[in-house]
Protein backbone atom coordinates (compact mmCIF):
# COMPACT_ATOMS: atom_id res chain seq x y z
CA UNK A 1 -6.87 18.02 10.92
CA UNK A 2 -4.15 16.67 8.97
CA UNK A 3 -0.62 18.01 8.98
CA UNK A 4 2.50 17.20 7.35
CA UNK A 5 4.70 14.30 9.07
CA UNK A 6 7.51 14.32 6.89
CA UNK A 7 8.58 17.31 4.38
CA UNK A 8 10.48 15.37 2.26
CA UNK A 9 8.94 15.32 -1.10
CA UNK A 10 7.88 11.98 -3.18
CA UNK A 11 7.84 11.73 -6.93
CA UNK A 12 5.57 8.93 -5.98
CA UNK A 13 5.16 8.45 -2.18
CA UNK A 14 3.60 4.76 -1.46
CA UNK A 15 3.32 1.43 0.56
CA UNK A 16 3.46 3.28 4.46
CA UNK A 17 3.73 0.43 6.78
CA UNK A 18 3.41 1.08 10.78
CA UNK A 19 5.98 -1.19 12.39
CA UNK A 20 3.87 -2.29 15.56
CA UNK A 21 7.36 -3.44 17.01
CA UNK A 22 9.14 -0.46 16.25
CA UNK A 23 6.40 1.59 16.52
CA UNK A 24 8.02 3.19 13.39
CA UNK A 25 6.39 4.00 10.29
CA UNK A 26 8.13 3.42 7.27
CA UNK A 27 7.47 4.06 3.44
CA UNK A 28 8.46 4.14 -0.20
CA UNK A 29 9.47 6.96 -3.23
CA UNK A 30 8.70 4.30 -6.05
CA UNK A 31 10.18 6.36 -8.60
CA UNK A 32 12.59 7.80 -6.20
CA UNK A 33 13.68 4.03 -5.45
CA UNK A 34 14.05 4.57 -1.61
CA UNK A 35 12.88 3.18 1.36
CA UNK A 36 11.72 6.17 3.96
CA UNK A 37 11.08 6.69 7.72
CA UNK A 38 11.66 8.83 10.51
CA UNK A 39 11.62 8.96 13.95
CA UNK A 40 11.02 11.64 16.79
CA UNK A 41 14.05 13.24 16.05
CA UNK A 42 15.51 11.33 12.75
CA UNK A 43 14.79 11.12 8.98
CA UNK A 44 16.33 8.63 7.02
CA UNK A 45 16.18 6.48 3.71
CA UNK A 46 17.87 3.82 1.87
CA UNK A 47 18.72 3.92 -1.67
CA UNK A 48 18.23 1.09 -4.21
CA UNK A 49 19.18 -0.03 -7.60
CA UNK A 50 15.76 -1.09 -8.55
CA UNK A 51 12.01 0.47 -8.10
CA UNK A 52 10.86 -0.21 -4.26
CA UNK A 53 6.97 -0.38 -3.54
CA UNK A 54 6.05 -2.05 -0.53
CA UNK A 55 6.98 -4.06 2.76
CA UNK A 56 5.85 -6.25 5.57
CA UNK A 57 7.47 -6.82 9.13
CA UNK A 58 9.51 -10.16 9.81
CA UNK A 59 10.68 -9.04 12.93
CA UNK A 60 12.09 -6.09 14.89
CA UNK A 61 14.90 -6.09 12.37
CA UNK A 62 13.59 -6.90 9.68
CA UNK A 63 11.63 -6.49 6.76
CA UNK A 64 9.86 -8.27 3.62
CA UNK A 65 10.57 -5.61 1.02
CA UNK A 66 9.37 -6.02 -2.37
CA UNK A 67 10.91 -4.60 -5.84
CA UNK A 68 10.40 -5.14 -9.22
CA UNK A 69 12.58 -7.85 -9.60
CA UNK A 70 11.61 -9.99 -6.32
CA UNK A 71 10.63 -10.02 -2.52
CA UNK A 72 13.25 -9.41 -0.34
CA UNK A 73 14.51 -9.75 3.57
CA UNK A 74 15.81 -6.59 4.47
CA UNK A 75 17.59 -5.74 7.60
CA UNK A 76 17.36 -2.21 8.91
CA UNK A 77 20.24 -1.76 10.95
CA UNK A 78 22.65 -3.20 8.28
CA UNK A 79 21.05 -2.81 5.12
CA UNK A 80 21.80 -6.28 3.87
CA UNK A 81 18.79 -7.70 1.56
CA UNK A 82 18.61 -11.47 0.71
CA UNK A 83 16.40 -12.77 -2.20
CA UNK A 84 13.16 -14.54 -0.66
CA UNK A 85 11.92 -15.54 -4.00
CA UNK A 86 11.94 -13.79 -7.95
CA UNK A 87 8.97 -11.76 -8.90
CA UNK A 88 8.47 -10.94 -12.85
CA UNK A 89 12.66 -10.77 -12.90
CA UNK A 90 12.67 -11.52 -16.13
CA UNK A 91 10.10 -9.13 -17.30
CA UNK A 92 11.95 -5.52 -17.89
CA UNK A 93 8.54 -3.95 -18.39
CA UNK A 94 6.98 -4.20 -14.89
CA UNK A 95 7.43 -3.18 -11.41
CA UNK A 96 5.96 -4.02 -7.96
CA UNK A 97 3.53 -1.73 -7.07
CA UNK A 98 0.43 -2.44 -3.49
CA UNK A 99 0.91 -4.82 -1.02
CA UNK A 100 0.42 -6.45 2.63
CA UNK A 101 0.45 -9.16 4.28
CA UNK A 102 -2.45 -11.10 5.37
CA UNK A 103 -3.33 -12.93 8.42
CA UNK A 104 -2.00 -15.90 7.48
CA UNK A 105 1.38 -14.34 7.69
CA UNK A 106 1.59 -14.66 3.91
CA UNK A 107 2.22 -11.69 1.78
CA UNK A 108 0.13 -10.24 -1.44
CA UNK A 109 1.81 -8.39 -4.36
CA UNK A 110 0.85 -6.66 -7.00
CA UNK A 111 2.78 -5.60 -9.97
CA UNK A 112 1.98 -3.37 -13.27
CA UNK A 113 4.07 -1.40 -16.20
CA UNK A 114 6.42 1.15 -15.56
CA UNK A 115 4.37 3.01 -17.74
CA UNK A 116 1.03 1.83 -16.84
CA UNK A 117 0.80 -0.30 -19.78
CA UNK A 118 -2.97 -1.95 -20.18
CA UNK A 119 -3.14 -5.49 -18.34
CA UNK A 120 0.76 -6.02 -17.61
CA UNK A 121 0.73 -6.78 -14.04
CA UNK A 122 -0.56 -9.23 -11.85
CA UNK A 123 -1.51 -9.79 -8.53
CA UNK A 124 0.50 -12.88 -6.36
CA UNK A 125 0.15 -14.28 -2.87
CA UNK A 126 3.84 -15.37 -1.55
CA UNK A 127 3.29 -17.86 1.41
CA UNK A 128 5.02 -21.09 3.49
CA UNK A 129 7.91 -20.43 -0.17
CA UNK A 130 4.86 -20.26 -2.74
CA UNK A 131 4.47 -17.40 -4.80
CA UNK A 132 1.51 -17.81 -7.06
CA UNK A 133 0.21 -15.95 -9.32
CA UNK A 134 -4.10 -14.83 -8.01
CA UNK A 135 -5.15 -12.03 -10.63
CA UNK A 136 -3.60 -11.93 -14.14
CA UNK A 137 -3.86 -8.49 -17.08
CA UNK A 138 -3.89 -5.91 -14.14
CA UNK A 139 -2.83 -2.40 -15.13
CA UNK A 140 -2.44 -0.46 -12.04
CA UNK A 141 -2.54 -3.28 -8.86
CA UNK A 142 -3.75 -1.36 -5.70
CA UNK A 143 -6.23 -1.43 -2.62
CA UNK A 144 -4.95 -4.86 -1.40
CA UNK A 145 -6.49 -5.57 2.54
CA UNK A 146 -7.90 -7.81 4.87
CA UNK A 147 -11.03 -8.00 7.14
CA UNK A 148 -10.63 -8.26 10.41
CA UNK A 149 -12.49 -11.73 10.79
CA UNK A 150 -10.54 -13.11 7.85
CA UNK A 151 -13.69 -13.42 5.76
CA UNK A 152 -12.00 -11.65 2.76
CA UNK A 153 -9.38 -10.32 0.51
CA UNK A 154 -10.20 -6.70 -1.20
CA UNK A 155 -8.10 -5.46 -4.17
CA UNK A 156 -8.82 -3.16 -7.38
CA UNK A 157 -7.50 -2.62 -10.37
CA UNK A 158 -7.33 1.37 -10.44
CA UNK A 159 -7.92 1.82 -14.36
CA UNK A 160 -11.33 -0.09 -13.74
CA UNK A 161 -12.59 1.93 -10.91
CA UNK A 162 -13.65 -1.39 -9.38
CA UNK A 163 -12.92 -2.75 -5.99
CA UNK A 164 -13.36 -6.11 -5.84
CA UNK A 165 -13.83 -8.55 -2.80
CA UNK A 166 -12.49 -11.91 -2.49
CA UNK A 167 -13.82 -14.66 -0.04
CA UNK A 168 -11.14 -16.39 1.27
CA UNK A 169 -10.14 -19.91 2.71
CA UNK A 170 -10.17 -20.11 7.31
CA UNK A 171 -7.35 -22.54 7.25
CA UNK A 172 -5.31 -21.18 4.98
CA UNK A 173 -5.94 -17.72 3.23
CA UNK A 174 -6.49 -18.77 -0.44
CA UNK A 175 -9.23 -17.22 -2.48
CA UNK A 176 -12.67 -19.55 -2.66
CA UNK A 177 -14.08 -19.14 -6.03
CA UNK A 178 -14.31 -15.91 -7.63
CA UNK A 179 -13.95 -12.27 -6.34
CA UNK A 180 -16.88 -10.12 -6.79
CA UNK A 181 -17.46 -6.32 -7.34
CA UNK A 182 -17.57 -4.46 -4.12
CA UNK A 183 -17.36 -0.83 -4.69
CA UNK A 184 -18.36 0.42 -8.63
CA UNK A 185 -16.86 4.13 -8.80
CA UNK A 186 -16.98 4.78 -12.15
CA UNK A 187 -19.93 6.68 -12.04
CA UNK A 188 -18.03 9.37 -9.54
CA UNK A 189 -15.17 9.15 -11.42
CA UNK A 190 -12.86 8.09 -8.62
CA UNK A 191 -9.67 6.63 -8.92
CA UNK A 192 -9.15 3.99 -6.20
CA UNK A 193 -5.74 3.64 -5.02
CA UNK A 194 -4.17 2.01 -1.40
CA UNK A 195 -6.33 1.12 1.32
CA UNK A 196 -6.44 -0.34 4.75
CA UNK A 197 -8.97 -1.92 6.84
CA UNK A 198 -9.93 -0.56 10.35
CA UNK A 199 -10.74 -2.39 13.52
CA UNK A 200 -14.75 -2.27 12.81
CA UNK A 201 -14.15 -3.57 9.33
CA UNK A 202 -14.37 -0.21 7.21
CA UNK A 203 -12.55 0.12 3.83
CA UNK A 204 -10.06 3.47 4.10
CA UNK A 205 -9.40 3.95 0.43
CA UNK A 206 -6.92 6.87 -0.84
CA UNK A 207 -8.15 8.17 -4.06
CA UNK A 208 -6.22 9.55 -6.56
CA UNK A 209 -6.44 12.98 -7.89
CA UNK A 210 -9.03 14.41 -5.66
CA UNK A 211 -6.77 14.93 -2.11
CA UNK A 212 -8.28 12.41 0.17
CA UNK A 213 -8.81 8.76 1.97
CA UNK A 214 -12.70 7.29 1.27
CA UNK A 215 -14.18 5.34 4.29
CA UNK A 216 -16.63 3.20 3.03
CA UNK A 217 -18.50 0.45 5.63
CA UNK A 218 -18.34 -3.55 5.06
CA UNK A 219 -21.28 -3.59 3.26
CA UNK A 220 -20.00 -0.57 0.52
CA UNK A 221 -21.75 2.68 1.81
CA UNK A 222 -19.93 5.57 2.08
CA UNK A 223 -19.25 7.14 5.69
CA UNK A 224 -16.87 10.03 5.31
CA UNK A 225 -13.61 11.40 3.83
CA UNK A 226 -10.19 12.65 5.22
CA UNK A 227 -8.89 15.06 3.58
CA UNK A 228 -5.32 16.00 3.16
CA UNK A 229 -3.36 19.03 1.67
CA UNK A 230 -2.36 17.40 -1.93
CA UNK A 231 -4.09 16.10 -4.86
CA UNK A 232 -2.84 12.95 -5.29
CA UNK A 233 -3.38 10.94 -2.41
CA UNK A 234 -1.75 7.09 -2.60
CA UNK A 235 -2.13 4.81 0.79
CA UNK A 236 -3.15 5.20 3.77
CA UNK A 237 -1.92 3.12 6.96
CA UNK A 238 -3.08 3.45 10.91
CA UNK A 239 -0.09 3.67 13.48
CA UNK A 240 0.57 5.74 16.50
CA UNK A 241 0.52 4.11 19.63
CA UNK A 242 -3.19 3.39 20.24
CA UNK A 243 -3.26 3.03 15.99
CA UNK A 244 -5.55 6.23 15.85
CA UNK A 245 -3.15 7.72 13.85
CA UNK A 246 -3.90 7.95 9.83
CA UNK A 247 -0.61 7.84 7.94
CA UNK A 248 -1.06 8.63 4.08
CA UNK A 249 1.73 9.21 1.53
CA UNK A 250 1.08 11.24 -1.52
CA UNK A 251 3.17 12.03 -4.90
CA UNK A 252 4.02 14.64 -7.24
CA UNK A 253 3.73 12.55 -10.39
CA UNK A 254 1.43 13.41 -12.76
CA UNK A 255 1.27 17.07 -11.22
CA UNK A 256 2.46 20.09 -13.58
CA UNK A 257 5.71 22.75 -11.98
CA UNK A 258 2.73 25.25 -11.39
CA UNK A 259 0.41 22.71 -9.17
CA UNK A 260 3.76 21.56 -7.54
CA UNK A 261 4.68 25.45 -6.32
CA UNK A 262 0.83 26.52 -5.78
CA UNK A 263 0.74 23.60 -3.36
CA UNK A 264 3.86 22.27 -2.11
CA UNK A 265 3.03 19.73 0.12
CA UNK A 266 1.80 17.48 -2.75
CA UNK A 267 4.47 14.51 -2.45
CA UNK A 268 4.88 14.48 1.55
CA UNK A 269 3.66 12.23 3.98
CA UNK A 270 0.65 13.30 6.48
CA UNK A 271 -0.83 11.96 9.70
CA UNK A 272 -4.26 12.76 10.59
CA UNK A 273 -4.30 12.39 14.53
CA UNK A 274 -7.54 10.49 15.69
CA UNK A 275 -8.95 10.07 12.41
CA UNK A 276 -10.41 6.36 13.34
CA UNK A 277 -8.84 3.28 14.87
CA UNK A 278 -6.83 0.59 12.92
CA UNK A 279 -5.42 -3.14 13.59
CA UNK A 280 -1.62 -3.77 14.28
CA UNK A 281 -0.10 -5.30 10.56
CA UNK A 282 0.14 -8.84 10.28
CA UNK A 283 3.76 -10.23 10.19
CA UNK A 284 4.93 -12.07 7.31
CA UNK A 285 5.89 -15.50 8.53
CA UNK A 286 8.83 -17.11 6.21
C-alpha cells in the first residue's frame, strides 16, 4: 500500500533520485524551482532562480543538477553550484525536463517548452565534457533508463505515446544505429512519463493522468500496476535500504481547485514499501 512520504505539495513534483550514499532521497518542484528531500526527522529544499528538473550523484556531497540553462555541480551542505557545461542557455523557450545517468557514469538530459510547445526539446548525453545532442523535435522528453546488462537506453517522447529502445555501445554507452519502438500505448491512451528499471530488467513507467507506475517486462508485456493516491503520477525511483522501496512524485498541474480539494494528496511524494526491487543509481563520473 502506498502512503504519503512527504506532504509538501508539488505544482509539478519530478526527477526523485535515491542517494545510495546518503541513503537520502531527493527530488524536484519544476515549476516550483526547488530542489526537495527529507530525512527521518527533517524536510528541506533549496530555492533557485531558474526551472530545476533532475540530478545525479557525484559524490556524498554532491550533486549533478540540471536546469534549463545548464548542468550543474551542486553541493548540499553549502549550496554552491558551479557550471559543468551550458544546455539550450540561449534558448528562452525551453527547460530541462527527465534524466539519469547511465552506467557509463555519463548523464542523459532531456529538455522541452515551457509550454509544451510541439518538437522544442531534445534529448543529450553529457559524458568525459561532451554534451551531444541524441534525439532532436521532442515535445515532452521523459522515461529515460538503463538495463541492467547495459544492452540499452529506453526513452519516450510523452505526446507520442511511444517508448522507444535504444541499443547501445559496451565500451562506451553511445547509441548503435537507430532506436526502435518498444512499448505502442496509444491504443490505451496512456501517457508515459518517468521510469526506472528494476534489478530483473522490468520497465516501471509512471503514467500520467491515470494515478499509477506501469511494470512492463523486457520484452514489453505488461505485469502489474502500483497505484498511488493522485492522478497525475510523474517518476518513480527505488530506494530504501534493501531498494524495495518505490518512491514516486506526483503534481498538481493540470488539475482543476475542485480535483485539488477532493483529493489532496495530488502533488506529494509517496513510497510504496516492498513494491519490487531496484539497482543502486549510477554515479555521474566528471
Amino acid at each position: 500500500m502506498s502512503t504519503v512520504f512527504d506532504d509538501r505539495p508539488c505544482q509539478l513534483g519530478e526527477g526523485p533520485l535515491w542517494h545510495p550514499e546518503r541513503q537520502q532521497l531527493f527530488w524536484f518542484d519544476i515549476v516550483g524551482k526547488r530542489l526537495m528531500t527529507r530525512t527521518s526527522d527533517e524536510q528541506q529544499s533549496w530555492d533557485f532562480p531558474e526551472h530545476v528538473s533532475a540530478a545525479g550523484w557525484i559524490d556524498r556531497d554532491t550533486l549533478l543538477v540540471a536546469s534549463e540553462t545548464g548542468l550543474w555541480q551542486f553541493e548540499l551542505p553549502t549550496g554552491k553550484k558551479v557550471s559543468v557545461t551550458p544546455l539550450e542557455a540561449d534558448n528562452p523557450v525551453t527547460r530541462s525536463n527527465d534524466g539519469r545517468a547511465d552506467p557509463w557514469g555519463g548523464f542523459w538530459i532531456g529538455t522541452m517548452g515551457k509550454q509544451a510547445e510541439p518538437g522544442a526539446g531534445s534529448i543529450y548525453r553529457y559524458w568525459r565534457g561532451e554534451l551531444r545532442r541524441l534525439v532532436p523535435d521532442v515535445t515532452i522528453s521523459n522515461a529515460i533508463c538503463f538495463a541492467p546488462d547495459r544492452s540499452c537506453a529506453y526513452f519516450c517522447d510523452t505526446r507520442t505515446r511511444l517508448v522507444m529502445r535504444w541499443d547501445l555501445n559496451a565500451e562506451t554507452g553511445w547509441p548503435d544505429g537507430d532506436s526502435t519502438v518498444f512499448l505502442d500505448l496509444r491504443d490505451e491512451g496512456l501517457n508515459p512519463d518517468g521510469a526506472v528499471i528494476d534489478a530483473q530488467g522490468n520497465i516501471w513507467i509512471a503514467q500520467w493522468g491515470v494515478g499509477r507506475v506501469a511494470i512492463y517486462s523486457p520484452e514489453g508485456y505488461f505485469l502489474r500496476a502500483v497505484t498511488f493516491e493522485a492522478s497525475h503520477t510523474s517518476c518513480p525511483a527505488f530506494g530504501g535500504a534493501d531498494l524495495t522501496t518505490l518512491f514516486c512524485t506526483t503534481a498538481r498541474e493540470g488539475l482543476s481547485a475542485n480535483e485539488i480539494e477532493t483529493q489532496p494528496t495530488n502533488g506529494m511524494t509517496f513510497a510504496h514499501e516492498n513494491a519490487g526491487r531496484g539497482r543502486a543509481e549510477h554515479r555521474v563520473i566528471l
